[in-house]
N, C-alpha and C. Protein backbone atom coordinates (compact mmCIF):
# COMPACT_ATOMS: atom_id res chain seq x y z
N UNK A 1 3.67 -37.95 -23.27
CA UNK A 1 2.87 -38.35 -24.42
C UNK A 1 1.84 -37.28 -24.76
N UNK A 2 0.70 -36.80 -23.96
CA UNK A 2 0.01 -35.96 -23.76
C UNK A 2 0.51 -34.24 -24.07
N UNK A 3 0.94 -34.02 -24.66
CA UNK A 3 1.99 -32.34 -24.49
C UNK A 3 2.06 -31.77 -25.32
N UNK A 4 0.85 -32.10 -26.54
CA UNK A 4 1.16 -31.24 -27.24
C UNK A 4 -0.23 -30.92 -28.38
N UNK A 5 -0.73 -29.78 -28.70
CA UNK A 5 -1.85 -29.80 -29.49
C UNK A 5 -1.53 -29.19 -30.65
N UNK A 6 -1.99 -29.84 -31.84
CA UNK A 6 -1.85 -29.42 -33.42
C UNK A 6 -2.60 -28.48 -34.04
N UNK A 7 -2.46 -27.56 -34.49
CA UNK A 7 -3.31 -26.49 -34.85
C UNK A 7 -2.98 -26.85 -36.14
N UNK A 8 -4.40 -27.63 -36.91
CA UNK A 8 -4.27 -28.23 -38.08
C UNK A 8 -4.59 -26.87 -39.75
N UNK A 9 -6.32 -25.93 -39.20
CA UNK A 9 -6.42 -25.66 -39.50
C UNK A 9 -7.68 -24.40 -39.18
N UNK A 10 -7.02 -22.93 -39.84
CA UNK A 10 -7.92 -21.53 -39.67
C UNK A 10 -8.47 -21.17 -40.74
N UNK A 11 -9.85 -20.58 -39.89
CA UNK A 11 -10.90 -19.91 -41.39
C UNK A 11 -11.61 -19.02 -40.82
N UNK A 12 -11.42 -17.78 -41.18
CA UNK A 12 -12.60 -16.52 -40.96
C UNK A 12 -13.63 -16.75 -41.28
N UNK A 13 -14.25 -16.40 -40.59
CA UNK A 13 -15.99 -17.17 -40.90
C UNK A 13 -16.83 -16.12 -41.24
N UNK A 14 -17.67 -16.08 -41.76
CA UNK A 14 -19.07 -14.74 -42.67
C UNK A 14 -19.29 -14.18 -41.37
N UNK A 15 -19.73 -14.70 -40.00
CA UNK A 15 -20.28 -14.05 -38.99
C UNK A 15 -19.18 -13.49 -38.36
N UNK A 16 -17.74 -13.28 -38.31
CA UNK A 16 -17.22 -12.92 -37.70
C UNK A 16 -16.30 -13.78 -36.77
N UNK A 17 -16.46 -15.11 -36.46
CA UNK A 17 -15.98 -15.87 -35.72
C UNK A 17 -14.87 -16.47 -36.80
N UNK A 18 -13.63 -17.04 -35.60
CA UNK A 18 -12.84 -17.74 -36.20
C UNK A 18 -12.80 -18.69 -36.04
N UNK A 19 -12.75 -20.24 -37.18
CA UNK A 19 -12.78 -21.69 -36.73
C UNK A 19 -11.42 -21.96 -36.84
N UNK A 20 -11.13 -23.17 -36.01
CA UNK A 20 -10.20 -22.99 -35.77
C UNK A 20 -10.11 -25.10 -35.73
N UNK A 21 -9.64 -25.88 -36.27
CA UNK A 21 -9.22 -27.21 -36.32
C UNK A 21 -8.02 -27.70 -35.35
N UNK A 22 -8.13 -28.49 -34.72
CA UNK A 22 -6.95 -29.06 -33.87
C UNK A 22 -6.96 -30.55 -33.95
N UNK A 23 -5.58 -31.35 -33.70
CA UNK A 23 -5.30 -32.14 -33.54
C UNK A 23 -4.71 -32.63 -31.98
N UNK A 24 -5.40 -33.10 -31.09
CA UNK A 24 -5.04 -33.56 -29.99
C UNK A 24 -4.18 -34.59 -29.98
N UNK A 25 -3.13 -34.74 -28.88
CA UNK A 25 -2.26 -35.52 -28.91
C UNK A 25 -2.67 -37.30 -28.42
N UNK A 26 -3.87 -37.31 -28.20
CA UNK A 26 -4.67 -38.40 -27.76
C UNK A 26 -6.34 -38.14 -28.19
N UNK A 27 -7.03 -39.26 -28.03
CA UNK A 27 -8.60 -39.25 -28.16
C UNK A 27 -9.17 -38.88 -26.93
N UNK A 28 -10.82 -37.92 -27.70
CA UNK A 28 -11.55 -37.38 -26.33
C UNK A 28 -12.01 -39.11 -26.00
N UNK A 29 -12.02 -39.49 -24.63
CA UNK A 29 -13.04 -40.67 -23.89
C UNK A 29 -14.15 -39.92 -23.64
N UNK A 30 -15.21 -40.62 -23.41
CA UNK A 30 -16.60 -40.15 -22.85
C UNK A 30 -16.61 -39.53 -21.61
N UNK A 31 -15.48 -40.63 -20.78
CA UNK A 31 -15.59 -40.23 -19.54
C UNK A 31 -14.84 -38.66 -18.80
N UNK A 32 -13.96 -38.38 -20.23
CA UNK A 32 -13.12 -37.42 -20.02
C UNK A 32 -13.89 -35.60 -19.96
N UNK A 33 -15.53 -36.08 -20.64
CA UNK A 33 -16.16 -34.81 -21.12
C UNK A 33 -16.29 -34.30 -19.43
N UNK A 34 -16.55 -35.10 -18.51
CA UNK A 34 -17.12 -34.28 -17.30
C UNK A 34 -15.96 -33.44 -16.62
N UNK A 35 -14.61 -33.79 -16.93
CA UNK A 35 -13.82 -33.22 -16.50
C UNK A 35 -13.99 -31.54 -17.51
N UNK A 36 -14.46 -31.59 -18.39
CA UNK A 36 -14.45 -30.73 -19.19
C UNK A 36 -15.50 -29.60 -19.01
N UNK A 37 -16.29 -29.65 -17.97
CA UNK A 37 -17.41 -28.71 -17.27
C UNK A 37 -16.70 -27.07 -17.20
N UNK A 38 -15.77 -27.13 -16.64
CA UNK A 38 -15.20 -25.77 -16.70
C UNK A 38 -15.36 -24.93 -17.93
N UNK A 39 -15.21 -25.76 -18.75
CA UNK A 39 -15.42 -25.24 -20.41
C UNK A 39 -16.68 -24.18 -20.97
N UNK A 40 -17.61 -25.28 -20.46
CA UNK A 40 -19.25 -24.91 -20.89
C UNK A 40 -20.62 -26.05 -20.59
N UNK A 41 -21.20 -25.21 -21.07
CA UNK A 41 -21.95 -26.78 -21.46
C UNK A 41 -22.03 -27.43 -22.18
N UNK A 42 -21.71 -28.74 -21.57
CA UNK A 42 -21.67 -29.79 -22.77
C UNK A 42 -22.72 -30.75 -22.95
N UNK A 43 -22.54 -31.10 -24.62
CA UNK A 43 -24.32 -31.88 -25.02
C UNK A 43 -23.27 -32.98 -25.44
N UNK A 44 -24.24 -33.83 -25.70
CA UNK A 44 -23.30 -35.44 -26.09
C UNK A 44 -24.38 -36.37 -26.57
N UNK A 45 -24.21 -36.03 -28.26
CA UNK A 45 -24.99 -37.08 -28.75
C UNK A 45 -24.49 -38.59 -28.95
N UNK A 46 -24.69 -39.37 -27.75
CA UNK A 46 -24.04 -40.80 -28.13
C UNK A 46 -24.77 -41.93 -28.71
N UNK A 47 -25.96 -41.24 -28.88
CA UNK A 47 -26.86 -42.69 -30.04
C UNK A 47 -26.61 -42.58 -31.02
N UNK A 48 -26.11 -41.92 -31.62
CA UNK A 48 -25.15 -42.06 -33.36
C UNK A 48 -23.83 -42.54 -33.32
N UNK A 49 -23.90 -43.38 -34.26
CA UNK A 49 -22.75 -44.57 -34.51
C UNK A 49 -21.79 -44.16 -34.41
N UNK A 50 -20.96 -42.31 -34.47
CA UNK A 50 -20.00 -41.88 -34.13
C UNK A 50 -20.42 -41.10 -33.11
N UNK A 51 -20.18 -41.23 -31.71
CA UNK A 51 -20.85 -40.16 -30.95
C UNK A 51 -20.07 -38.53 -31.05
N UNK A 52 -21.01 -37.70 -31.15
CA UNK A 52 -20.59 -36.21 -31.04
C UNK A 52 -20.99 -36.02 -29.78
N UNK A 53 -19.88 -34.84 -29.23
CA UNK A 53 -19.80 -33.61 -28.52
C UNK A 53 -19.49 -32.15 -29.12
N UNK A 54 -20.24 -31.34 -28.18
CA UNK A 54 -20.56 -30.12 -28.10
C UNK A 54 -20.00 -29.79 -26.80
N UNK A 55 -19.38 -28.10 -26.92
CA UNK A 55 -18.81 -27.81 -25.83
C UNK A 55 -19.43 -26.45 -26.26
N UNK A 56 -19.91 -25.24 -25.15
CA UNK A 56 -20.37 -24.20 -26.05
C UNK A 56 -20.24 -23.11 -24.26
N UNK A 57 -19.50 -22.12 -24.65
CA UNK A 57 -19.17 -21.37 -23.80
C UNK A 57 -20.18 -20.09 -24.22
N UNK A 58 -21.29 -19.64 -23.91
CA UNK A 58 -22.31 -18.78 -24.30
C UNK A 58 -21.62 -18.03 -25.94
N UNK A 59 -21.15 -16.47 -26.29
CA UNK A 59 -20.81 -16.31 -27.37
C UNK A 59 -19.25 -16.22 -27.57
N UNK A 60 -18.29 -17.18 -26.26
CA UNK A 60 -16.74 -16.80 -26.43
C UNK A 60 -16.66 -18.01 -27.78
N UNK A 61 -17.39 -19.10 -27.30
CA UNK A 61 -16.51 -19.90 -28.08
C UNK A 61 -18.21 -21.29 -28.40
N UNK A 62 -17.64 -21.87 -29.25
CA UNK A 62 -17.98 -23.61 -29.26
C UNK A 62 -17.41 -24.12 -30.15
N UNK A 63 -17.04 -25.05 -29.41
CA UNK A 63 -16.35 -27.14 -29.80
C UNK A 63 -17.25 -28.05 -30.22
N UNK A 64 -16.30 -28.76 -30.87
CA UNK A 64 -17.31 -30.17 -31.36
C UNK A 64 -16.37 -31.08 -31.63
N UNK A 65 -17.10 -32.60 -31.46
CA UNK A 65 -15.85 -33.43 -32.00
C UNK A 65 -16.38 -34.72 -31.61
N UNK A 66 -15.74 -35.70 -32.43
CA UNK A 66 -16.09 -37.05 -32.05
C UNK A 66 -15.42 -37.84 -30.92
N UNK A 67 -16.11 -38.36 -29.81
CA UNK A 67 -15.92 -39.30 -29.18
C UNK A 67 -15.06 -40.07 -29.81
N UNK A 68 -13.83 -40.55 -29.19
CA UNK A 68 -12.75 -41.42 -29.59
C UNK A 68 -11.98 -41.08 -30.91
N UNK A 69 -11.87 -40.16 -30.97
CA UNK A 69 -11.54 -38.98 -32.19
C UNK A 69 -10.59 -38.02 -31.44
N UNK A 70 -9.32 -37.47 -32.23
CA UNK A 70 -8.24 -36.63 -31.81
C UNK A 70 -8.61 -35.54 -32.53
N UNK A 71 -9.13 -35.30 -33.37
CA UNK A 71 -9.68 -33.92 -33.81
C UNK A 71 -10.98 -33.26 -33.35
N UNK A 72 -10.86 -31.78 -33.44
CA UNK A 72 -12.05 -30.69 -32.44
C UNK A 72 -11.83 -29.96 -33.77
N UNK A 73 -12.85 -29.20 -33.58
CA UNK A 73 -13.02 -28.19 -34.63
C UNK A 73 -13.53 -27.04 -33.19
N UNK A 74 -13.11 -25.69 -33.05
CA UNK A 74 -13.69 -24.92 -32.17
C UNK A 74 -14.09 -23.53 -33.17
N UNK A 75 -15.33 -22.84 -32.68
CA UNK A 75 -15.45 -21.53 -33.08
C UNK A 75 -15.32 -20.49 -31.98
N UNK A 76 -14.70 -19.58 -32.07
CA UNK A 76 -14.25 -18.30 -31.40
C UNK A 76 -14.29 -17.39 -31.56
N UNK A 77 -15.21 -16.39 -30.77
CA UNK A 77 -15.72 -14.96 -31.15
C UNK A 77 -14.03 -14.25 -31.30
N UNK A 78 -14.29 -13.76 -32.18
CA UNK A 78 -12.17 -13.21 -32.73
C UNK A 78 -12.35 -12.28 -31.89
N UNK A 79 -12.93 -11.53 -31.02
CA UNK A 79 -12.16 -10.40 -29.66
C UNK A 79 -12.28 -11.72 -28.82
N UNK A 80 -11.88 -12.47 -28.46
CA UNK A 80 -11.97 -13.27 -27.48
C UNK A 80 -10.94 -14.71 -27.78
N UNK A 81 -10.46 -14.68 -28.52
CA UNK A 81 -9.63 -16.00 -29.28
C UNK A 81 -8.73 -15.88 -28.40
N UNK A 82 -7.55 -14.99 -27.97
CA UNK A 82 -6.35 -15.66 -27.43
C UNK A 82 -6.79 -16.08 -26.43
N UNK A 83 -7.33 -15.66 -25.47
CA UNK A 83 -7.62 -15.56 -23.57
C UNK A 83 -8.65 -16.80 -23.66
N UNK A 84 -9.97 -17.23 -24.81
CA UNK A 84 -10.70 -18.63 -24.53
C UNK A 84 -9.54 -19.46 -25.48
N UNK A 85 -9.07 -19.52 -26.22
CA UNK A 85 -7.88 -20.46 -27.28
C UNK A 85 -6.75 -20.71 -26.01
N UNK A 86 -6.13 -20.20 -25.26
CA UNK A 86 -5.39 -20.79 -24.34
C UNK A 86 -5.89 -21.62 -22.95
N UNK A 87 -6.98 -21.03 -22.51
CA UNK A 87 -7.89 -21.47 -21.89
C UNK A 87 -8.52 -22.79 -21.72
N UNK A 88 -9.04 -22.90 -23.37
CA UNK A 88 -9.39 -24.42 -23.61
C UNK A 88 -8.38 -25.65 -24.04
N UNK A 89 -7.59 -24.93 -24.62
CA UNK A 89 -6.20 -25.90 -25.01
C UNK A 89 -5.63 -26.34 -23.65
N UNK A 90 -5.20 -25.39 -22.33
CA UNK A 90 -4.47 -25.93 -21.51
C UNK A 90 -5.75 -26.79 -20.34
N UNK A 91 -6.80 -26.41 -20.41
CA UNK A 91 -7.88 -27.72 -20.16
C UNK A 91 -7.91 -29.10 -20.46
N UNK A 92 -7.82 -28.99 -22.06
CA UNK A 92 -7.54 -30.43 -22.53
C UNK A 92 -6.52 -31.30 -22.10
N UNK A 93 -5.18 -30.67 -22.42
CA UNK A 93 -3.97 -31.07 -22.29
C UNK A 93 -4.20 -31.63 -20.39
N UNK A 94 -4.34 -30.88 -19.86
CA UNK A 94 -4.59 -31.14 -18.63
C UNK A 94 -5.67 -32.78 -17.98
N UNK A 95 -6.90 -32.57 -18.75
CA UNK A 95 -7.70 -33.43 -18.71
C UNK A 95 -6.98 -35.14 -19.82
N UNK A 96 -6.62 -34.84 -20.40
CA UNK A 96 -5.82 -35.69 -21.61
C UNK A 96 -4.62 -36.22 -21.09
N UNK A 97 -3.84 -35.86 -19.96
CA UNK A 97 -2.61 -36.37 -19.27
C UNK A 97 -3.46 -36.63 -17.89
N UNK A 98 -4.89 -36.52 -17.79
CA UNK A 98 -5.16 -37.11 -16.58
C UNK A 98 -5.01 -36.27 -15.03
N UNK A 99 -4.59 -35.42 -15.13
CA UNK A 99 -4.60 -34.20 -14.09
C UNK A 99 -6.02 -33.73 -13.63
């Protein structure tokens, strides 16, 4: 079920970074963010009626996305996209099938 991530949508960004939209094959859980430490640090605003996360790897990369939500939006310093873009994708997938 878990196996597969959607690369919905790309945009060159003014600063240089590339955003980058995905579709996960399941929803982030709350409980799933701690597995997600390897990533970065993560912030988690859950007193708003949709809770957000933040995932922010100093200047390779940062994530965001709603709690109980299959879509992430990530930004990625473009010398650094393939090596953190495979990186964080096979994290998820990993954390998302429960491994």
């Amino acid at each position: 079920m878990f196996n597969t991530i959607q690369e919905v949508k790309v945009k060159q960004c003014g600063d240089g970074k590339i955003k980058k939209e995905y579709l996960l094959p399941g929803p982030v859980k709350r409980e799933m963010l701690d597995s997600m430490k390897p990533a970065g640090d993560i912030y988690i605003m859950d007193y708003l009626a949709d809770p957000v996360y933040t995932i922010i790897n100093g200047t390779v990369f940062n994530m965001r996305g709603v709690i109980g939500k299959k879509k992430i939006e990530v930004w990625y310093a473009a010398d650094e996209l393939k090596q953190s873009e495979e990186f964080l994708l096979s994290l998820f997938l990993s954390v998302l099938s429960g491994e």
